[in-house]
Protein backbone atom coordinates (compact mmCIF):
# COMPACT_ATOMS: atom_id res chain seq x y z
CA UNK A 1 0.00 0.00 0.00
CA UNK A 2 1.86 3.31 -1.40
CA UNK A 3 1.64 6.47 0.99
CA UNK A 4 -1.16 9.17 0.29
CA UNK A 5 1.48 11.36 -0.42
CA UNK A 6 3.18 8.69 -3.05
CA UNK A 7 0.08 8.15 -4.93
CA UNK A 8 -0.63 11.56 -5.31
CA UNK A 9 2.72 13.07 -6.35
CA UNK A 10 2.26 10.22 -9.07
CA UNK A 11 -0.77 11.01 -9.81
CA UNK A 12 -0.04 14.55 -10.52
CA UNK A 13 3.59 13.70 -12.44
CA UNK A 14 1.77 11.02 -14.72
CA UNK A 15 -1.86 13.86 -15.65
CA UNK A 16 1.46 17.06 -16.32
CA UNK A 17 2.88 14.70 -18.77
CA UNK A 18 0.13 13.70 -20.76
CA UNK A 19 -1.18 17.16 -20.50
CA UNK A 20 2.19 17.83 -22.30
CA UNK A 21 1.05 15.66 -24.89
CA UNK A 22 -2.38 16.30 -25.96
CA UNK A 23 -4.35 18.82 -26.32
CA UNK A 24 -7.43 17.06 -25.98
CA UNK A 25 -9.76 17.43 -22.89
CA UNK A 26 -11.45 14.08 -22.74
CA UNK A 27 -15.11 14.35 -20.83
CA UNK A 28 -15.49 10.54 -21.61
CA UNK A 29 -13.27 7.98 -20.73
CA UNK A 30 -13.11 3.98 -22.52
CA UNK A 31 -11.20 1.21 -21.18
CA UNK A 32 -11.34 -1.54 -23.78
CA UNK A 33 -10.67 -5.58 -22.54
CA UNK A 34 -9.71 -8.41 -23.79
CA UNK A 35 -9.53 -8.73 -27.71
CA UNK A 36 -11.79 -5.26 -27.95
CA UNK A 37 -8.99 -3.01 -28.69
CA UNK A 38 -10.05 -2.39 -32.25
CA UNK A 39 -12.68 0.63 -31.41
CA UNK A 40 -9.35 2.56 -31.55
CA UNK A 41 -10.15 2.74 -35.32
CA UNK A 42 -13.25 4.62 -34.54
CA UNK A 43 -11.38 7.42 -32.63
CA UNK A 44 -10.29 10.48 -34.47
CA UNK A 45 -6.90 10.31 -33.13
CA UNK A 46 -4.91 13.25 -31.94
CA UNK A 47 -2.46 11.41 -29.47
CA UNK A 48 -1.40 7.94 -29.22
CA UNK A 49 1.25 7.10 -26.77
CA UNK A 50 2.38 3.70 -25.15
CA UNK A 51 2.11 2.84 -21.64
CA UNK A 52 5.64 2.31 -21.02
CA UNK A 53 6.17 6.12 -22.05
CA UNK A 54 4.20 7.13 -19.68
CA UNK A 55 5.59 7.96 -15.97
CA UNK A 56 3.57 5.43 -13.21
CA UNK A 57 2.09 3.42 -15.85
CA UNK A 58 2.72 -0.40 -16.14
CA UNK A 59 2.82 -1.79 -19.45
CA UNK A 60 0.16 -4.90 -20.03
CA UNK A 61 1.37 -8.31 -20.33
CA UNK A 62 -1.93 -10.01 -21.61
CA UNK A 63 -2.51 -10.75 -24.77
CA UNK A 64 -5.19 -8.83 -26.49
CA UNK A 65 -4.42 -5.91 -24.04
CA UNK A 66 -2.04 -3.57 -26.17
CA UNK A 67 -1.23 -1.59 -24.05
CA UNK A 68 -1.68 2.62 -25.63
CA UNK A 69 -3.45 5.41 -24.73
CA UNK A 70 -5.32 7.12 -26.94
CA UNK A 71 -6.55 10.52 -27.39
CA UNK A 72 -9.44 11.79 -30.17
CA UNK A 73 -12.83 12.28 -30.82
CA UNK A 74 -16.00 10.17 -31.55
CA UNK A 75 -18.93 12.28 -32.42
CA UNK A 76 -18.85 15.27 -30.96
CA UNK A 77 -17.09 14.02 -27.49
CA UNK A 78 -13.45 14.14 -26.86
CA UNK A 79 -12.30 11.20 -25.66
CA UNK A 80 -9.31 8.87 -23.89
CA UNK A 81 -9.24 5.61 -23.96
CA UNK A 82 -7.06 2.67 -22.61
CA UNK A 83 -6.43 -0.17 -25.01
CA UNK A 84 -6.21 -3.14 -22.47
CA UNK A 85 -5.61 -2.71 -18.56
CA UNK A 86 -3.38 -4.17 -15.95
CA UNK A 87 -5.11 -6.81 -13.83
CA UNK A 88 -5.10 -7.69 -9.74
CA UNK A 89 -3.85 -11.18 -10.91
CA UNK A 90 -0.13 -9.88 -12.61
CA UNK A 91 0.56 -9.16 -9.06
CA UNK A 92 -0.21 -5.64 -9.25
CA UNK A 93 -1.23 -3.53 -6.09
CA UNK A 94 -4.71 -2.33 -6.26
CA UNK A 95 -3.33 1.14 -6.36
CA UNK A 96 -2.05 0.28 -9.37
CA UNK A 97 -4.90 -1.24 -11.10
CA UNK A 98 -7.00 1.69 -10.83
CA UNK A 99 -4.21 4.24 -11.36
CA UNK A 100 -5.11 4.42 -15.00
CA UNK A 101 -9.01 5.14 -13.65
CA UNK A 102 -7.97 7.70 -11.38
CA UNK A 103 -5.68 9.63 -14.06
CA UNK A 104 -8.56 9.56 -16.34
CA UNK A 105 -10.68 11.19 -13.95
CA UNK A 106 -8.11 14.13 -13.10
CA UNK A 107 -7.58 14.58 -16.58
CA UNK A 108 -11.54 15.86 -16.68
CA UNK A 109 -12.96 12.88 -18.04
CA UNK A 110 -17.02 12.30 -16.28
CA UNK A 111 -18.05 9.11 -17.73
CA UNK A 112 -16.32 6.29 -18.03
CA UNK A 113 -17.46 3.39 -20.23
CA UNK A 114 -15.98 -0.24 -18.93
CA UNK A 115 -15.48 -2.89 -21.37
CA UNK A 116 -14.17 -6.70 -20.72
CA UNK A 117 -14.86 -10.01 -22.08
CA UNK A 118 -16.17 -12.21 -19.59
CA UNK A 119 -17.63 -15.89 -19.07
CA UNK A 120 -21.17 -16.31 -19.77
CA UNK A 121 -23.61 -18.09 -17.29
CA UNK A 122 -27.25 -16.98 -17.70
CA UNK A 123 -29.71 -18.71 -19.25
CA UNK A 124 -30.04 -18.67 -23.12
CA UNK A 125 -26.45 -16.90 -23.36
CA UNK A 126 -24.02 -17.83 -26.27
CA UNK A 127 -20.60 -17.01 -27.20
CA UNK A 128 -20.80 -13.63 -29.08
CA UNK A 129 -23.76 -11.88 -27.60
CA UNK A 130 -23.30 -8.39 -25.16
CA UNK A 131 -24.08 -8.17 -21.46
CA UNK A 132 -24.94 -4.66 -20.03
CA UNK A 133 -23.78 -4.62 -16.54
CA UNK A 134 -26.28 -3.45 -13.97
CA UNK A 135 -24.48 -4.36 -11.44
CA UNK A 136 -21.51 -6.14 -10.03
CA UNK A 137 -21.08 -8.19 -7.33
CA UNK A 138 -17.15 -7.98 -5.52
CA UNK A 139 -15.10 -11.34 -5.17
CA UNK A 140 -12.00 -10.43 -5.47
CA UNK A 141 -11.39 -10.57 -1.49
CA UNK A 142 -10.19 -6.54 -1.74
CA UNK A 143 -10.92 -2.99 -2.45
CA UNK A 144 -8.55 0.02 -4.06
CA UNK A 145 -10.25 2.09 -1.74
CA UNK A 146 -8.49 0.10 1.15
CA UNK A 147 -6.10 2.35 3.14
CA UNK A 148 -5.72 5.99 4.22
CA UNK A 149 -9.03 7.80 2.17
CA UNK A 150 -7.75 10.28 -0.31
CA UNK A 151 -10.18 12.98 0.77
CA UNK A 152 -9.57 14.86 -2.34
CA UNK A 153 -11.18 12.37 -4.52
CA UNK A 154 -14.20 11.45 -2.35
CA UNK A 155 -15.72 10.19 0.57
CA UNK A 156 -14.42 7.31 3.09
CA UNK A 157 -17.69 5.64 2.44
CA UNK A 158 -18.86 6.09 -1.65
CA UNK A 159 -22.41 5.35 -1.96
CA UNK A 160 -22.80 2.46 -4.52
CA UNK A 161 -26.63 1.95 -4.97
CA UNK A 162 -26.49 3.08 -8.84
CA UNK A 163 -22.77 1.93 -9.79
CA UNK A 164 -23.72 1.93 -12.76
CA UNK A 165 -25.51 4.63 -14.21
CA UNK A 166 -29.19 4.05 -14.89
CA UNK A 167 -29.80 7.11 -17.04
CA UNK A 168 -26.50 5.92 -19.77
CA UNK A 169 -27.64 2.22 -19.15
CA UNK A 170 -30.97 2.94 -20.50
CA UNK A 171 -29.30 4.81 -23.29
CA UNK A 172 -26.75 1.74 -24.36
CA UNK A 173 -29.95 -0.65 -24.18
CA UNK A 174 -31.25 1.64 -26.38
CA UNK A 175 -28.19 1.65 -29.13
CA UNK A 176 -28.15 -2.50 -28.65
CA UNK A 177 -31.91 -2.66 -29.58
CA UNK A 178 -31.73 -0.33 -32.82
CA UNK A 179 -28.98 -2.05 -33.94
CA UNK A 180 -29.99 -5.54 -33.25
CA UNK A 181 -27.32 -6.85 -31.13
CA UNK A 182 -28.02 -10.23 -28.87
CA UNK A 183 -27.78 -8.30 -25.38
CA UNK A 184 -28.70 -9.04 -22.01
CA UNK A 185 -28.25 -7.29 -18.60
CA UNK A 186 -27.06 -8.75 -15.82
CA UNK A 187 -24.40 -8.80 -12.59
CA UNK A 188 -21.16 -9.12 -13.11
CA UNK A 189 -19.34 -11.08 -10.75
CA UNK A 190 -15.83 -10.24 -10.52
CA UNK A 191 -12.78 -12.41 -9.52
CA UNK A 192 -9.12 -12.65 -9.10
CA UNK A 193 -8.30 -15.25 -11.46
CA UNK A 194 -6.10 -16.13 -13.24
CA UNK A 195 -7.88 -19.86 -12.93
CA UNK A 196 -11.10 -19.75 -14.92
CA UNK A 197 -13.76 -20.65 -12.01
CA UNK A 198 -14.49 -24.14 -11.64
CA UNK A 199 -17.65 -25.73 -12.21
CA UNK A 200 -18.88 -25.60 -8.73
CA UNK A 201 -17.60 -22.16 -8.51
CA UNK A 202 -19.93 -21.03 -11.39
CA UNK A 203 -22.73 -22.95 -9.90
CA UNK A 204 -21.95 -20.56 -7.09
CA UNK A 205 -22.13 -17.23 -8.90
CA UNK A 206 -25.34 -18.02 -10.86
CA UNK A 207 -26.80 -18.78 -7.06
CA UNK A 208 -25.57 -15.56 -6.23
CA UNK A 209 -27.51 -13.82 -8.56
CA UNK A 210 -24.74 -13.44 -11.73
CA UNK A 211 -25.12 -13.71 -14.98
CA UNK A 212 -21.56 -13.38 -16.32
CA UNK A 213 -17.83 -13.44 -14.57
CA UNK A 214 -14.99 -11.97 -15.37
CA UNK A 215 -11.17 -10.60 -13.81
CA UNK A 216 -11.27 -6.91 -13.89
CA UNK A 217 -13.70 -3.91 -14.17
CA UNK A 218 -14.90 -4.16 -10.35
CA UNK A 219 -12.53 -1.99 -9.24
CA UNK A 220 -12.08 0.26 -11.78
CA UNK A 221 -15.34 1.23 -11.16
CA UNK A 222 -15.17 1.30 -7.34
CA UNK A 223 -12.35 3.64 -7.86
CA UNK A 224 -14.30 5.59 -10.49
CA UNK A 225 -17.10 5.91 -8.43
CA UNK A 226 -15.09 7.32 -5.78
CA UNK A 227 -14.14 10.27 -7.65
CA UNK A 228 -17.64 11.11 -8.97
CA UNK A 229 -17.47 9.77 -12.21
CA UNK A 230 -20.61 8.36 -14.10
CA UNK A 231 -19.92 4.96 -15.46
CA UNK A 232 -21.38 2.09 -17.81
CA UNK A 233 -20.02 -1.54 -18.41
CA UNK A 234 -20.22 -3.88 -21.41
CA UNK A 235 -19.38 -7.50 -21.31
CA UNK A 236 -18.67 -9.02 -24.44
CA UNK A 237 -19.48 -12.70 -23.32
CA UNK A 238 -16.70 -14.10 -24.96
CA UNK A 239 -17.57 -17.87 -23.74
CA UNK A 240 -19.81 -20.18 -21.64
CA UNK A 241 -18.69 -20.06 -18.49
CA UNK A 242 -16.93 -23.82 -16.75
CA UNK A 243 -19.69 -26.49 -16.35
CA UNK A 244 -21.93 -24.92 -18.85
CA UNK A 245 -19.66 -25.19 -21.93
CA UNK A 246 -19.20 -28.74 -22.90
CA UNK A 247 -15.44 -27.71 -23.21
CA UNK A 248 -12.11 -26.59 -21.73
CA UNK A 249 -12.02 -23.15 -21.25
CA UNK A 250 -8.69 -21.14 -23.33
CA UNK A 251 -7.98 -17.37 -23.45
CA UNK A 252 -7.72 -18.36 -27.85
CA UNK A 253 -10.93 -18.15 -27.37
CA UNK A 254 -11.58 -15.43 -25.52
CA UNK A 255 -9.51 -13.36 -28.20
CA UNK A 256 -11.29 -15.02 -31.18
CA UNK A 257 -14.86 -13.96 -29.89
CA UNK A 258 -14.03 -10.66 -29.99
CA UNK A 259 -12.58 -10.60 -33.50
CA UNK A 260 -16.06 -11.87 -34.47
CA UNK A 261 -18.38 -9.61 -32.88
CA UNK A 262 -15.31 -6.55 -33.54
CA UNK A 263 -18.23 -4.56 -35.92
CA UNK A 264 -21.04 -5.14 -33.97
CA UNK A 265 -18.95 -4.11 -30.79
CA UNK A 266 -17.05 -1.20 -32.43
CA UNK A 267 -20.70 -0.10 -34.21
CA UNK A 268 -22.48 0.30 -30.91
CA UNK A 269 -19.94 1.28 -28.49
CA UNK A 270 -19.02 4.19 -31.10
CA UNK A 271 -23.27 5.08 -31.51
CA UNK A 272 -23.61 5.13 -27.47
CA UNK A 273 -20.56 7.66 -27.25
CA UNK A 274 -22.10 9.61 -29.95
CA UNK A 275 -25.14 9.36 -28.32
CA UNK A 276 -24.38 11.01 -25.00
């Protein structure tokens, strides 16, 4: 766990240097997951610069996570996004996981838009169709809010009753139904990983009231929450979660579902940005 004063000297070293880059003033914020990383194409692009240029950023190590940041415009919105994320299960400190979330923020943006590929587990679900998150439910056994509260970007206690927010929810169900998209919405249940969740495990989650599972976003929007951001989540159920798919489980195919559904995905994700 890094000091308060750490975090926020790095913080503040890590928004002056991209500031020195761009000129851009995002207001919306994109993280893009596993094998999604092709909405770049749909960004007017001002800026693109690599995480390991950029002071207190950690480069990604999982494929399908490339690892840039990228400034531009879609529609009328200027934007930032992060092609692929760091994950708890690299061995990463929490405070680094959400560092990215929390630069975004003090670099102006007020929605954020969460994107991952996760395992399916609701009934009538297939490889290749979207899940809206409504909510999530938090098994990763920790919180980026543990620690000393950093009073500057919110409360010791955030409020989490509308995580996700209803208002741009209703708008992205919206931009899945005109464009015809198999969507559902659902909890998100999020783990450590790296394991894909056994059988039992799954069993377990769909008890619990989840409809798809997956090894990031949680606390990205914890931390995003904390600092007063609005956000919305898309899964891109990538496969049938252990137990329900009558096969092994591979990150292949994690990647390959997401080249498949790449237009549909980059088509709405681009409309619901316009949209705002």
């Amino acid at each position: 766990m890094e000091s308060f004063a750490n975090t926020v000297q790095k913080l503040q070293e890590t928004v002056h240097f991209l500031r020195s880059k761009t000129t851009t003033k995002p207001t919306v914020g994109v993280v893009l997951g596993s094998g999604l990383g092709a909405f770049v194409n749909e960004i007017q692009v001002e800026t693109k610069i690599a995480f390991h240029e950029i002071p207190n950023f950690m480069p990604t190590t999982v494929e399908g996570h490339q690892g840039n940041l990228i400034f531009g415009k879609v529609g009328p919105h200027q934007v930032v996004a992060l092609q692929g994320r760091n994950h708890f299960y690299e061995g990463h400190s929490m405070d680094t996981v959400v560092f990215p979330t929390r630069v975004l923020a003090l670099m102006g943006v007020q929605i954020l838009v969460l994107t991952n590929s996760a395992g399916g587990m609701a009934d009538g679900m297939q490889a290749g169709d979207f899940m809206i998150i409504d909510d999530h439910i938090n098994f990763v056994g920790n919180n980026p809010l543990i620690g000393p509260n950093i009073k500057e970007f919110g409360p010791r206690f955030p409020d989490m009753t509308e995580a996700y927010d209803r208002k741009l929810t209703e708008l992205l169900e919206n931009v899945m139904k005109k464009n015809k998209v198999r969507y559902h919405r659902g909890v998100y249940g999020g783990l450590t990983g790296p394991t894909y969740e056994t059988p039992a495990e799954v069993r377990f989650l769909k008890l619990a009231g989840c409809s798809a599972v997956g090894m990031s976003t949680v606390s990205e929007c914890i931390a995003a929450n904390h600092m007063g951001l609005r956000v919305a989540a898309i899964s891109c159920i990538s496969n049938l979660a252990a137990g329900i798919a009558k096969h092994k489980l591979t990150h292949d195919e994690v990647t390959e579902t997401g080249r498949r559904v790449e237009k549909d995905f980059t088509r709405v994700l681009k409309e619901f940005i316009t949209s705002i």
